[in-house]
N, C-alpha and C. Protein backbone atom coordinates (compact mmCIF):
# COMPACT_ATOMS: atom_id res chain seq x y z
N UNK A 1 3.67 7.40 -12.31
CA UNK A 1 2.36 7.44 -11.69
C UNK A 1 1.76 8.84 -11.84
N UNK A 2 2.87 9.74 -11.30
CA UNK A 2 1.79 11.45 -11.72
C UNK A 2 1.27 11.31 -12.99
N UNK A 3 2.21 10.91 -14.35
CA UNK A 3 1.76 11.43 -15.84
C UNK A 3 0.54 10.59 -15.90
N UNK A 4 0.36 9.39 -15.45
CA UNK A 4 -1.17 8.59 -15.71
C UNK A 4 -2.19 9.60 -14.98
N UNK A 5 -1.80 9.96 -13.30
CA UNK A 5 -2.90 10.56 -12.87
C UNK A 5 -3.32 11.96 -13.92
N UNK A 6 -1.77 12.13 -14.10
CA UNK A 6 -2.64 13.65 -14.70
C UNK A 6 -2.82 13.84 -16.30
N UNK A 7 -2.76 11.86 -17.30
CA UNK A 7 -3.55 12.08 -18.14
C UNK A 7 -4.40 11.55 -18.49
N UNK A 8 -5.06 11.20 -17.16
CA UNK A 8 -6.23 10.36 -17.49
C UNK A 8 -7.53 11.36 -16.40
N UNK A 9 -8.58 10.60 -17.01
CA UNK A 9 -9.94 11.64 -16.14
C UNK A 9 -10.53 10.58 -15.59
N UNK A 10 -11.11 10.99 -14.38
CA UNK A 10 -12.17 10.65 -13.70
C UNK A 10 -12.01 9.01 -12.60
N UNK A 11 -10.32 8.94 -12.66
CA UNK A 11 -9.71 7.22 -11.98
C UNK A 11 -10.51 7.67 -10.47
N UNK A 12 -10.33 6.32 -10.23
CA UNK A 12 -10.40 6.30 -8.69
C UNK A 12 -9.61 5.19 -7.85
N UNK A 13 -8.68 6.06 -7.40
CA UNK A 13 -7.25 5.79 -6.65
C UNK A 13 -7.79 5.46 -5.26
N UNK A 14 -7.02 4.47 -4.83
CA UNK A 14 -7.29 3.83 -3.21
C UNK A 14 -5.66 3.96 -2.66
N UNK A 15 -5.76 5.17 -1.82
CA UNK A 15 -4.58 5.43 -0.94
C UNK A 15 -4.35 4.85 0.22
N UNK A 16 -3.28 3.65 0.26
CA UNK A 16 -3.50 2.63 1.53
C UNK A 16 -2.24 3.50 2.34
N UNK A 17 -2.63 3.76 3.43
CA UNK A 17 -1.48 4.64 4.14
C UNK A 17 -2.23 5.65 5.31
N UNK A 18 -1.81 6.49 6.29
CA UNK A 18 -2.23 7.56 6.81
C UNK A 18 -3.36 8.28 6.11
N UNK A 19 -4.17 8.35 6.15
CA UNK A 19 -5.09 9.75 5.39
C UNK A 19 -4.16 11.37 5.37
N UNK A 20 -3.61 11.57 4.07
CA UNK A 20 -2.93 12.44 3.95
C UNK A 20 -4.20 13.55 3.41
N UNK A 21 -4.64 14.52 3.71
CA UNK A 21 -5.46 15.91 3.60
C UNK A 21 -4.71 16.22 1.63
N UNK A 22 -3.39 16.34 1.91
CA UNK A 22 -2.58 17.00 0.38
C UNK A 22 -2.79 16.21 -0.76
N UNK A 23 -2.90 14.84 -0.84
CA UNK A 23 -3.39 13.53 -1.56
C UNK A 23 -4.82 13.61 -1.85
N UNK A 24 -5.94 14.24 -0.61
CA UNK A 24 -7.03 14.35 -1.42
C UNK A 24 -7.45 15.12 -2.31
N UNK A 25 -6.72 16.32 -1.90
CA UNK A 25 -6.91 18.13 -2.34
C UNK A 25 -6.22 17.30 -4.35
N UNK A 26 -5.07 16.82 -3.70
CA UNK A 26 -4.25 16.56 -5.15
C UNK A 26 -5.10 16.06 -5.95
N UNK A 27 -5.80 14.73 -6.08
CA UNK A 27 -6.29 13.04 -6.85
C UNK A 27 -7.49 14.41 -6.96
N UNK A 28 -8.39 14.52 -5.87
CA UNK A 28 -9.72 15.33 -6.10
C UNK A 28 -9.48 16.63 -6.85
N UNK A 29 -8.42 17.20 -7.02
CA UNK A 29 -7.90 18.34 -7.71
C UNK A 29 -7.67 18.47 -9.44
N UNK A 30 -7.63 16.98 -9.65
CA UNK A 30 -7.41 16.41 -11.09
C UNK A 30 -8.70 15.94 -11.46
N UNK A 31 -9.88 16.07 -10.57
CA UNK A 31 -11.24 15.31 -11.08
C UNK A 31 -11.05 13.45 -11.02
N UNK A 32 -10.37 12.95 -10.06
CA UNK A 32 -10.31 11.78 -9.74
C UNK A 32 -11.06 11.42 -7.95
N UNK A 33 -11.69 10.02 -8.19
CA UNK A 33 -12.35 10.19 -6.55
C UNK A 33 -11.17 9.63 -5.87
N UNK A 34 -11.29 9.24 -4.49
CA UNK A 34 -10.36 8.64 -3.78
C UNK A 34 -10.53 8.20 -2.93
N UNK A 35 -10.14 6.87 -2.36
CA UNK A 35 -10.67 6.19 -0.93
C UNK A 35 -9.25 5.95 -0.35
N UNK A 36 -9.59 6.52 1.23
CA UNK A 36 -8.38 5.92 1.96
C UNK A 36 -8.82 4.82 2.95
N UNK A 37 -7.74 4.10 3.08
CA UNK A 37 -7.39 2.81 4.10
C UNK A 37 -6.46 3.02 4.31
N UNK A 38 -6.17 3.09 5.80
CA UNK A 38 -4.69 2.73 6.92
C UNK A 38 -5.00 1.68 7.16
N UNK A 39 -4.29 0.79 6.59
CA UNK A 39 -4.05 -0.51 6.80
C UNK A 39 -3.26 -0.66 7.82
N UNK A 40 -2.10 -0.40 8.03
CA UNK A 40 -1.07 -0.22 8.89
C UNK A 40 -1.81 -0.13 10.68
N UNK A 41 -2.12 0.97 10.39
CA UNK A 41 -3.21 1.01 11.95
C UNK A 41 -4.18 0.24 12.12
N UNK A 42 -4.85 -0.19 11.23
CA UNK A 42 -6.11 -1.23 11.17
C UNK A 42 -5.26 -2.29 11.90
N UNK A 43 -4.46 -2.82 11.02
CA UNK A 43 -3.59 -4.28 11.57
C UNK A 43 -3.12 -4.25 12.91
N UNK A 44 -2.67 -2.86 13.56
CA UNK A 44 -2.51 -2.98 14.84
C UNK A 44 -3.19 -3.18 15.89
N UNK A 45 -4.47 -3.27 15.81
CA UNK A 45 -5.44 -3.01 16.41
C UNK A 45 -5.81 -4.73 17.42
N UNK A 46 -5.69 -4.70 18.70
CA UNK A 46 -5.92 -5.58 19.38
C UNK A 46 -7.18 -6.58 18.91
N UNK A 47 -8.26 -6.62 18.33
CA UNK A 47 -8.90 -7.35 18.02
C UNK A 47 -8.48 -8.42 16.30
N UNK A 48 -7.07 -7.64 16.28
CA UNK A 48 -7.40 -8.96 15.15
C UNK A 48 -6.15 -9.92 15.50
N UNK A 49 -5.77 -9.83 16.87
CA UNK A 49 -4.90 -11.03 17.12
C UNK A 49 -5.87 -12.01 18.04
N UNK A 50 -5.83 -13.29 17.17
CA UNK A 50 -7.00 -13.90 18.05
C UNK A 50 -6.16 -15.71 18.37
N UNK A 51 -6.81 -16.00 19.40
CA UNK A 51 -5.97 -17.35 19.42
C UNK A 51 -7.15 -18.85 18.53
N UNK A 52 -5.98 -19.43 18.08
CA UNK A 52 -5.82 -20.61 17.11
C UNK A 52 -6.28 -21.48 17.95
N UNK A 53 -6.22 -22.81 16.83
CA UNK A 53 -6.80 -23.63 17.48
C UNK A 53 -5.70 -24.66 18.66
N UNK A 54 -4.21 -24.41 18.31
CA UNK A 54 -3.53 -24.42 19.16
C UNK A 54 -3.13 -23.50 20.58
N UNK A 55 -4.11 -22.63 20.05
CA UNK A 55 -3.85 -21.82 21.64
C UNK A 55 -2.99 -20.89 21.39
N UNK A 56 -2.58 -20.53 20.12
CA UNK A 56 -1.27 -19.80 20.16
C UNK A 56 -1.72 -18.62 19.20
N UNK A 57 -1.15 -17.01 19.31
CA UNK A 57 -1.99 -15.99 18.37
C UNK A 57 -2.18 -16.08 17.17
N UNK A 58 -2.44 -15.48 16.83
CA UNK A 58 -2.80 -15.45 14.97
C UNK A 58 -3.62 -14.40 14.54
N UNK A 59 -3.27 -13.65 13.57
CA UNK A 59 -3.89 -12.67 12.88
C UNK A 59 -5.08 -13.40 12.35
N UNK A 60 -6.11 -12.61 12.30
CA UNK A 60 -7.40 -12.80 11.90
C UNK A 60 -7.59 -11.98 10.75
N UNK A 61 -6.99 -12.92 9.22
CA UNK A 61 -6.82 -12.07 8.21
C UNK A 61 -8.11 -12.26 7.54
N UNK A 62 -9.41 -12.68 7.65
CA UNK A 62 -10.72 -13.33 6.90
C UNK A 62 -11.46 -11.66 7.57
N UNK A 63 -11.23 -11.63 8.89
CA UNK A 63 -12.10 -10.61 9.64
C UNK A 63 -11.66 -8.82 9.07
N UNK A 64 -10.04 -9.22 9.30
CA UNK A 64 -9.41 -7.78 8.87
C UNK A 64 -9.94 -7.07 7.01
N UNK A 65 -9.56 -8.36 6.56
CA UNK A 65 -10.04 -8.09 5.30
C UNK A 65 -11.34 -7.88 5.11
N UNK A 66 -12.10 -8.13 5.67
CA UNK A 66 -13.71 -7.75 5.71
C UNK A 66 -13.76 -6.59 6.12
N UNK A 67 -13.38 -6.79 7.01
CA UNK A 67 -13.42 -5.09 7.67
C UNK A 67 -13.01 -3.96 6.91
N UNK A 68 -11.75 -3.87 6.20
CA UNK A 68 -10.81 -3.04 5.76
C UNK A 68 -11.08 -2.97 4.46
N UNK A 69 -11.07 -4.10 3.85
CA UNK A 69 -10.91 -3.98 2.67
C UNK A 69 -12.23 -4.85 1.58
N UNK A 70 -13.13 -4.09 1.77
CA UNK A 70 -14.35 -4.46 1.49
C UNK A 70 -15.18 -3.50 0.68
N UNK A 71 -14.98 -3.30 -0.86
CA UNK A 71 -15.48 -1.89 -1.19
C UNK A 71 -16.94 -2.02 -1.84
N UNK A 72 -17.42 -3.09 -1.09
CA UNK A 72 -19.06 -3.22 -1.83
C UNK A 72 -18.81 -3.05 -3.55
N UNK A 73 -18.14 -3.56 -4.28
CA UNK A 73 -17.90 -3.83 -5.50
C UNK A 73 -17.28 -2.99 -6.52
N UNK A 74 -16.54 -1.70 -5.46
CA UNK A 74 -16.16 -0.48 -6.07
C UNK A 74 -14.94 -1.47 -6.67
N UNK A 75 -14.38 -1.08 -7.88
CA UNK A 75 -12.76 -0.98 -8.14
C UNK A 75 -12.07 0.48 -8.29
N UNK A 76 -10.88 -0.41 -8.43
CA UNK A 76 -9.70 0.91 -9.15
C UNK A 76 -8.75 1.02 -9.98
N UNK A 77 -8.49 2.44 -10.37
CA UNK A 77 -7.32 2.27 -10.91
C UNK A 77 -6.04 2.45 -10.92
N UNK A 78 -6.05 2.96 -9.87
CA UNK A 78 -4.87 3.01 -9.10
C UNK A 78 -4.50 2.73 -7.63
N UNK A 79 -3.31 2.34 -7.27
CA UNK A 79 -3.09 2.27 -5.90
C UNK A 79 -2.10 2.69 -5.22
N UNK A 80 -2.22 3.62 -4.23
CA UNK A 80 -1.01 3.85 -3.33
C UNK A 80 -0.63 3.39 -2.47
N UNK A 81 0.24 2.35 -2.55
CA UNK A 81 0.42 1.18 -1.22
C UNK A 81 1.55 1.54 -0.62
N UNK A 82 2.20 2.72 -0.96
CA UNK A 82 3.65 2.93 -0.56
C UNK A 82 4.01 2.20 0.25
N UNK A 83 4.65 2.40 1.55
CA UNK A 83 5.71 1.38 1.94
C UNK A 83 4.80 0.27 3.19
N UNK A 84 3.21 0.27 2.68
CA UNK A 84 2.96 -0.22 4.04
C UNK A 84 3.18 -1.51 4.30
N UNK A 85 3.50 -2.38 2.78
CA UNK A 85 3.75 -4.30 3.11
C UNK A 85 4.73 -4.43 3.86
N UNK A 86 5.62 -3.40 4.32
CA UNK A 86 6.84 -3.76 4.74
C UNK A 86 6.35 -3.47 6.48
N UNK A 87 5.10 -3.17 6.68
CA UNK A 87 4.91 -2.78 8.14
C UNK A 87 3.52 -3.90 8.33
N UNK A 88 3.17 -4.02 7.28
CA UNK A 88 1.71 -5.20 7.90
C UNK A 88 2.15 -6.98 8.19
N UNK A 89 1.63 -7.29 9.02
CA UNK A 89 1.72 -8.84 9.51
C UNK A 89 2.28 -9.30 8.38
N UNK A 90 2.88 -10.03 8.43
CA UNK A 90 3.88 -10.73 7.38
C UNK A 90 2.52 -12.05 6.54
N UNK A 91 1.57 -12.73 7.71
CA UNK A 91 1.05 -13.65 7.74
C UNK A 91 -0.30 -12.72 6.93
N UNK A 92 -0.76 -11.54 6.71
CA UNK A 92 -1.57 -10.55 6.29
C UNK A 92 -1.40 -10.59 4.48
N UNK A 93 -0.09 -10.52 4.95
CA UNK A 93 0.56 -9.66 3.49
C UNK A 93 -0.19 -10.42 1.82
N UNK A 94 0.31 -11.77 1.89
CA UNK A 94 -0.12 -12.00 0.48
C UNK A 94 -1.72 -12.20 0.21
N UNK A 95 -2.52 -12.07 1.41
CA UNK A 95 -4.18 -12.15 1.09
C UNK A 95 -4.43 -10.26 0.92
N UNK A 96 -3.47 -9.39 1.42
CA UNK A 96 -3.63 -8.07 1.01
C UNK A 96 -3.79 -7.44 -0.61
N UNK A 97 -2.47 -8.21 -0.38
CA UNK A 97 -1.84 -8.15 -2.40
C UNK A 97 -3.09 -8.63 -3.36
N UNK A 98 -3.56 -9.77 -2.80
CA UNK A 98 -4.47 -10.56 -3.43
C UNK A 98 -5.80 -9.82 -3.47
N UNK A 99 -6.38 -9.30 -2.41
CA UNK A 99 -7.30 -8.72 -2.59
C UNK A 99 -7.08 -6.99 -3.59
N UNK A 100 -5.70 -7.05 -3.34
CA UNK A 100 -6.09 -5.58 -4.09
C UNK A 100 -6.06 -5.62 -5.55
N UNK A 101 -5.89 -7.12 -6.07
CA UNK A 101 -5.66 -7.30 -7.43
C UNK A 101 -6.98 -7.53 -7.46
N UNK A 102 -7.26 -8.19 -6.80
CA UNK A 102 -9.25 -8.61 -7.40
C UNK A 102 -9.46 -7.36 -7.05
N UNK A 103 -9.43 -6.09 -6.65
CA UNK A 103 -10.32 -4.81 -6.69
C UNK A 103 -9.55 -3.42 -7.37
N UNK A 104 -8.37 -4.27 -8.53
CA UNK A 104 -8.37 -3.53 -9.15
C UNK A 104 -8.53 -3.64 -10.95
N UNK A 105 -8.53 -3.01 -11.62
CA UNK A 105 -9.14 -3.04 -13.20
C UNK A 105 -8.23 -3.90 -13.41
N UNK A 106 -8.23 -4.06 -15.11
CA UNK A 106 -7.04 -4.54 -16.16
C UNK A 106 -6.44 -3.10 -16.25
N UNK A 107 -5.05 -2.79 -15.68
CA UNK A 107 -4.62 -1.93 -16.49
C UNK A 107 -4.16 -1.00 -14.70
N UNK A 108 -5.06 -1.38 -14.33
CA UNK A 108 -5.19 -0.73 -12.95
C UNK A 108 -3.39 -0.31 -12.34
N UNK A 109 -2.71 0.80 -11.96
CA UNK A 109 -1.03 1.05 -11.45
C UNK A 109 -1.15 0.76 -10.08
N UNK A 110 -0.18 0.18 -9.55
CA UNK A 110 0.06 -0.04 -7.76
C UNK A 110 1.41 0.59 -7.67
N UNK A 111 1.77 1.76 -7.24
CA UNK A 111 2.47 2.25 -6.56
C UNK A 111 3.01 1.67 -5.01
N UNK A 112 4.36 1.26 -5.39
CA UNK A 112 4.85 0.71 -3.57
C UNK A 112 6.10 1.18 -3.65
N UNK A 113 6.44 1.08 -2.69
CA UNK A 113 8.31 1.11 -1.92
C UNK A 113 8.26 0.20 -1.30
N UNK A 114 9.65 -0.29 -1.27
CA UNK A 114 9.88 -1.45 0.04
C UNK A 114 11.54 -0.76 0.58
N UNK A 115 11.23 -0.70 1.67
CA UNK A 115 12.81 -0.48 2.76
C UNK A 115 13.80 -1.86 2.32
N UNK A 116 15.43 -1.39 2.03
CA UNK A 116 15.88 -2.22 1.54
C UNK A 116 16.62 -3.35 3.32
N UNK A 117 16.61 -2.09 3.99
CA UNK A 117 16.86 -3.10 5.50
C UNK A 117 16.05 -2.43 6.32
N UNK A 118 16.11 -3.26 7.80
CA UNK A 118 14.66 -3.50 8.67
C UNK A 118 14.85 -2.05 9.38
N UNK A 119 15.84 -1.88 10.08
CA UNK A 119 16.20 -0.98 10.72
C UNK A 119 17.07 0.17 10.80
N UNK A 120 17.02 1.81 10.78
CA UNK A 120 17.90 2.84 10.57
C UNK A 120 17.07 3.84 10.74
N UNK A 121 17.64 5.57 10.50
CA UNK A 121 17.26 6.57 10.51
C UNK A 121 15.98 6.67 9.23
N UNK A 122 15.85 5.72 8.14
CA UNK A 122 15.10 5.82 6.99
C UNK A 122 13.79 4.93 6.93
N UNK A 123 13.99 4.62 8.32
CA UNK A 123 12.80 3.37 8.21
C UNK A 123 11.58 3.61 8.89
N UNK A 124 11.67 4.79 9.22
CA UNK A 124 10.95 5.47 10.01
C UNK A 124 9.33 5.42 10.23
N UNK A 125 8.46 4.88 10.20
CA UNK A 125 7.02 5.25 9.63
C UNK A 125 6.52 6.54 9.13
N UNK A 126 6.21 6.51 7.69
CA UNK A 126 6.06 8.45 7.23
C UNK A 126 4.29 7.77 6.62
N UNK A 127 3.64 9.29 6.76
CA UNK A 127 2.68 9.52 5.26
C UNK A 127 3.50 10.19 4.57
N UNK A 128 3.31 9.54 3.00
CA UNK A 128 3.66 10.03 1.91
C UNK A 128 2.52 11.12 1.30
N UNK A 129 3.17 12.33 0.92
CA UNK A 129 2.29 13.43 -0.45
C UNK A 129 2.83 13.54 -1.18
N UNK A 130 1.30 13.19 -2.65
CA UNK A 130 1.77 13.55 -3.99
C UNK A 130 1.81 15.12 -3.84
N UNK A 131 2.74 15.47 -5.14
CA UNK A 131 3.57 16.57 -5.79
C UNK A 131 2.74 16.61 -6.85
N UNK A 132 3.02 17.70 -7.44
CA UNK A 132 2.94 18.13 -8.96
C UNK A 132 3.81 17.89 -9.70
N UNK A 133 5.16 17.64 -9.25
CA UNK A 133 6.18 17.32 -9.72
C UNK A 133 6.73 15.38 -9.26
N UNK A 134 7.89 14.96 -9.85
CA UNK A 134 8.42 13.67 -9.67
C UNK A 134 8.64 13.15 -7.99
N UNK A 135 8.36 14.39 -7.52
CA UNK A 135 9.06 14.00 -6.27
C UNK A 135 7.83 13.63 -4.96
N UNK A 136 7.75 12.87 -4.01
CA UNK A 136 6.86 11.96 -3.00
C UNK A 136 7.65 12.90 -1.71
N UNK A 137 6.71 13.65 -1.45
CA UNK A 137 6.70 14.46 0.31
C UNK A 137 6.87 13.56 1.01
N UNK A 138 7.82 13.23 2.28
CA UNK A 138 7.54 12.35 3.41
C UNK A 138 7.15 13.02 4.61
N UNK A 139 6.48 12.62 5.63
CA UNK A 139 6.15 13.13 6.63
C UNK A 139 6.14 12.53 8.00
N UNK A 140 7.10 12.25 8.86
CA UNK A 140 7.02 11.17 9.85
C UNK A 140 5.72 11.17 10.61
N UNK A 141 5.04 10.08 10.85
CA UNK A 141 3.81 9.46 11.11
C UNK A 141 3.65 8.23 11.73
N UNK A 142 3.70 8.54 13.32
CA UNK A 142 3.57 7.10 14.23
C UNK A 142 5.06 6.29 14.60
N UNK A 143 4.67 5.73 14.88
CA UNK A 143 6.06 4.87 15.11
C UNK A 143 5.55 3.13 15.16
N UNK A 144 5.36 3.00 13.83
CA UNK A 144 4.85 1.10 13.40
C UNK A 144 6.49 0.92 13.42
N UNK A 145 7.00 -0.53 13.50
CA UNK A 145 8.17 -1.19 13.27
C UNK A 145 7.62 -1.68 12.08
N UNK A 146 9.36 -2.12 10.89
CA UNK A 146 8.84 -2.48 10.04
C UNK A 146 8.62 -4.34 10.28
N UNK A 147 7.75 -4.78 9.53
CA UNK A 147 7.86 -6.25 10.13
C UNK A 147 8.37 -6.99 8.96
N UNK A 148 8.65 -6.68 8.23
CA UNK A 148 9.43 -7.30 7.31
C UNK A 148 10.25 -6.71 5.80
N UNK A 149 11.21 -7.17 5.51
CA UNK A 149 12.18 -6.62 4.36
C UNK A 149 11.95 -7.77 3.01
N UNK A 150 12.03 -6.98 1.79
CA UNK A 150 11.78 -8.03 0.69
C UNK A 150 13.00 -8.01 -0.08
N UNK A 151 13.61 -9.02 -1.05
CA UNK A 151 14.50 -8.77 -2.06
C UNK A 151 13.56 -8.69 -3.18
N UNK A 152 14.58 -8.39 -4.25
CA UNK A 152 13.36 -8.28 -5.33
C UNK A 152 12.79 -9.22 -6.08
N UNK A 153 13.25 -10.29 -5.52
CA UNK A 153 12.57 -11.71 -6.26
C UNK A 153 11.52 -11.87 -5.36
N UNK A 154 11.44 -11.50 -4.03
CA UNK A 154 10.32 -11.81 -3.34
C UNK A 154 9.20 -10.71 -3.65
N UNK A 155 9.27 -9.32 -3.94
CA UNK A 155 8.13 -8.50 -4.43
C UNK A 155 8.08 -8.95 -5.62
N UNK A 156 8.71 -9.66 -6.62
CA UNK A 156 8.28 -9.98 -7.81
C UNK A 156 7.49 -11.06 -7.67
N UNK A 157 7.26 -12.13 -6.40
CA UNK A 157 6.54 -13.44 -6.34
C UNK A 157 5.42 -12.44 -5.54
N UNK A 158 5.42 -11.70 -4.88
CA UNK A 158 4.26 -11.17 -4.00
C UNK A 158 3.57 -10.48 -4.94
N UNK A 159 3.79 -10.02 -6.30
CA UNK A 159 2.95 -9.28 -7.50
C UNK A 159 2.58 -10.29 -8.43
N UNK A 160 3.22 -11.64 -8.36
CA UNK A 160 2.87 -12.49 -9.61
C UNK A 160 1.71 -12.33 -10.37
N UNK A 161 1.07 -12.36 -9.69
CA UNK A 161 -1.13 -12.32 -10.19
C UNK A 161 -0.91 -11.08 -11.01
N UNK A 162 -0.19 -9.91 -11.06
CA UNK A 162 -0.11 -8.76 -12.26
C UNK A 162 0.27 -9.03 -13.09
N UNK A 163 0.39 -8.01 -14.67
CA UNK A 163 0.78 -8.17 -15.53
C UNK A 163 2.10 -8.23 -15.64
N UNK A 164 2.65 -7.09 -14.78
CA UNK A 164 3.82 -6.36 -14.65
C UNK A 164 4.41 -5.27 -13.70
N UNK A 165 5.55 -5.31 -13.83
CA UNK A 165 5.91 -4.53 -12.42
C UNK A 165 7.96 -3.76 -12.90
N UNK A 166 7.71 -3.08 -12.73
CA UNK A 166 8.81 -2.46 -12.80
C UNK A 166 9.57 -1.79 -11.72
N UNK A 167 10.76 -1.74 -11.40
CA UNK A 167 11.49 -1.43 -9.91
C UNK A 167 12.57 -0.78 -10.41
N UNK A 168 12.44 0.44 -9.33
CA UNK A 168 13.31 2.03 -9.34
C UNK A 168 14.48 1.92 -8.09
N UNK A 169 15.04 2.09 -8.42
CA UNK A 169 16.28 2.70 -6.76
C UNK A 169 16.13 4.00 -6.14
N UNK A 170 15.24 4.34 -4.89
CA UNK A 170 14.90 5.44 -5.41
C UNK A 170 15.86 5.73 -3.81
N UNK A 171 15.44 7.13 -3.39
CA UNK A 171 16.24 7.43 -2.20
C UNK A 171 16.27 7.44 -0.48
N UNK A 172 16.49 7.56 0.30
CA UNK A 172 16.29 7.29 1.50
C UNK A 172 16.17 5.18 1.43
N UNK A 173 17.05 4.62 1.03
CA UNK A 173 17.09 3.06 1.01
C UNK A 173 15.99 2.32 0.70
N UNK A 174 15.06 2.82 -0.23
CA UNK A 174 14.14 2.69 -1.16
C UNK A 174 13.68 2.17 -2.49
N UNK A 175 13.11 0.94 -2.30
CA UNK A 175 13.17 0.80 -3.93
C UNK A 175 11.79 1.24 -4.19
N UNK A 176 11.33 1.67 -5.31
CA UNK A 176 9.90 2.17 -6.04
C UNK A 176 9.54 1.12 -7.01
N UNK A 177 8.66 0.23 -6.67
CA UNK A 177 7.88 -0.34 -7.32
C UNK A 177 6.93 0.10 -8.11
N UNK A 178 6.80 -0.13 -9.64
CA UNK A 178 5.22 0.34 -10.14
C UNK A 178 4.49 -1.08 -10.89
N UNK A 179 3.58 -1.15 -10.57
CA UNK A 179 2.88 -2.48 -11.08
C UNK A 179 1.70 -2.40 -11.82
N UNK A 180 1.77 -3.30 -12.60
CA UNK A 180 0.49 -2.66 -13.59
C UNK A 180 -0.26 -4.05 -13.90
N UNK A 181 -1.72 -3.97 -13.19
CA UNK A 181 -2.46 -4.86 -13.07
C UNK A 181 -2.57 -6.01 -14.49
């Protein structure tokens, strides 16, 4: 993901996560624009649990997605989704994925992690910062639970609609997803 950002001009990356300050200075530092969404906090937010027609809660994923993820016809070409599928409504998740493929190019990279179990010292809620180098800053940030764990056949069915997707072992019980629209 760095060598694309830093050999290509003028992308515009959608950082789904905390608004990290070092991520804008970085993407805007290379002559790339950048939009953030906390999804993560959006989803927590008491108005989008609404009751069904059984009476019983339910995420209001038609409203959230309007709300959140609505870029008046902008796309992109990149995405930083780091680890947030593993913290948004489970019932959220595949109209998320979905929308970020319709708002991103042919060609477009999605950057993710997924926690390989629910709970430990590593599962922590962080914002992530890009580097200049290979390596992803963590920064503990909030305290979301995660709401769900994937194997890798299940992030490979939750990316289907891409071209492609490739998966890293990376550290702190981490796998690194890169997906390429």
């Amino acid at each position: 993901m760095r060598k694309h950002l830093q050999s290509n001009e003028g992308l515009r990356v959608l950082d789904i996560g905390p608004t990290s300050p070092s991520n804008i200075n970085y993407v805007t530092g290379l002559g790339h624009s950048i939009y953030m969404a906390h999804l993560v906090e959006e989803a927590n937010r008491p108005e989008w649990s609404v009751q069904n027609a059984e009476g019983s809660a339910s995420f209001d994923i038609d409203g959230f997605l309007t709300q959140n993820l609505n870029f008046s016809g902008r796309t992109f070409d990149v995405v930083t989704l780091w680890d947030m599928a593993d913290y948004l409504p489970p019932a959220a998740l595949p109209r998320v994925i979905e929308r970020l493929h319709d708002v991103t190019d042919p060609g477009a990279q999605v950057l993710a992690f997924f926690h390989a179990k629910p709970t430990g010292p590593d599962t922590e809620f962080v914002r992530y910062h890009l580097t200049d180098n290979d390596t992803v800053e963590m920064q503990r940030f909030g305290s979301y639970a995660i709401q769900q764990t994937f194997t890798t056949r299940q992030v490979e069915k939750l990316f289907e609609s891409f071209s492609s997707h490739r998966s890293f072992l990376a550290k702190d019980s981490l796998r690194e997803v890169l997906v390429t629209r």
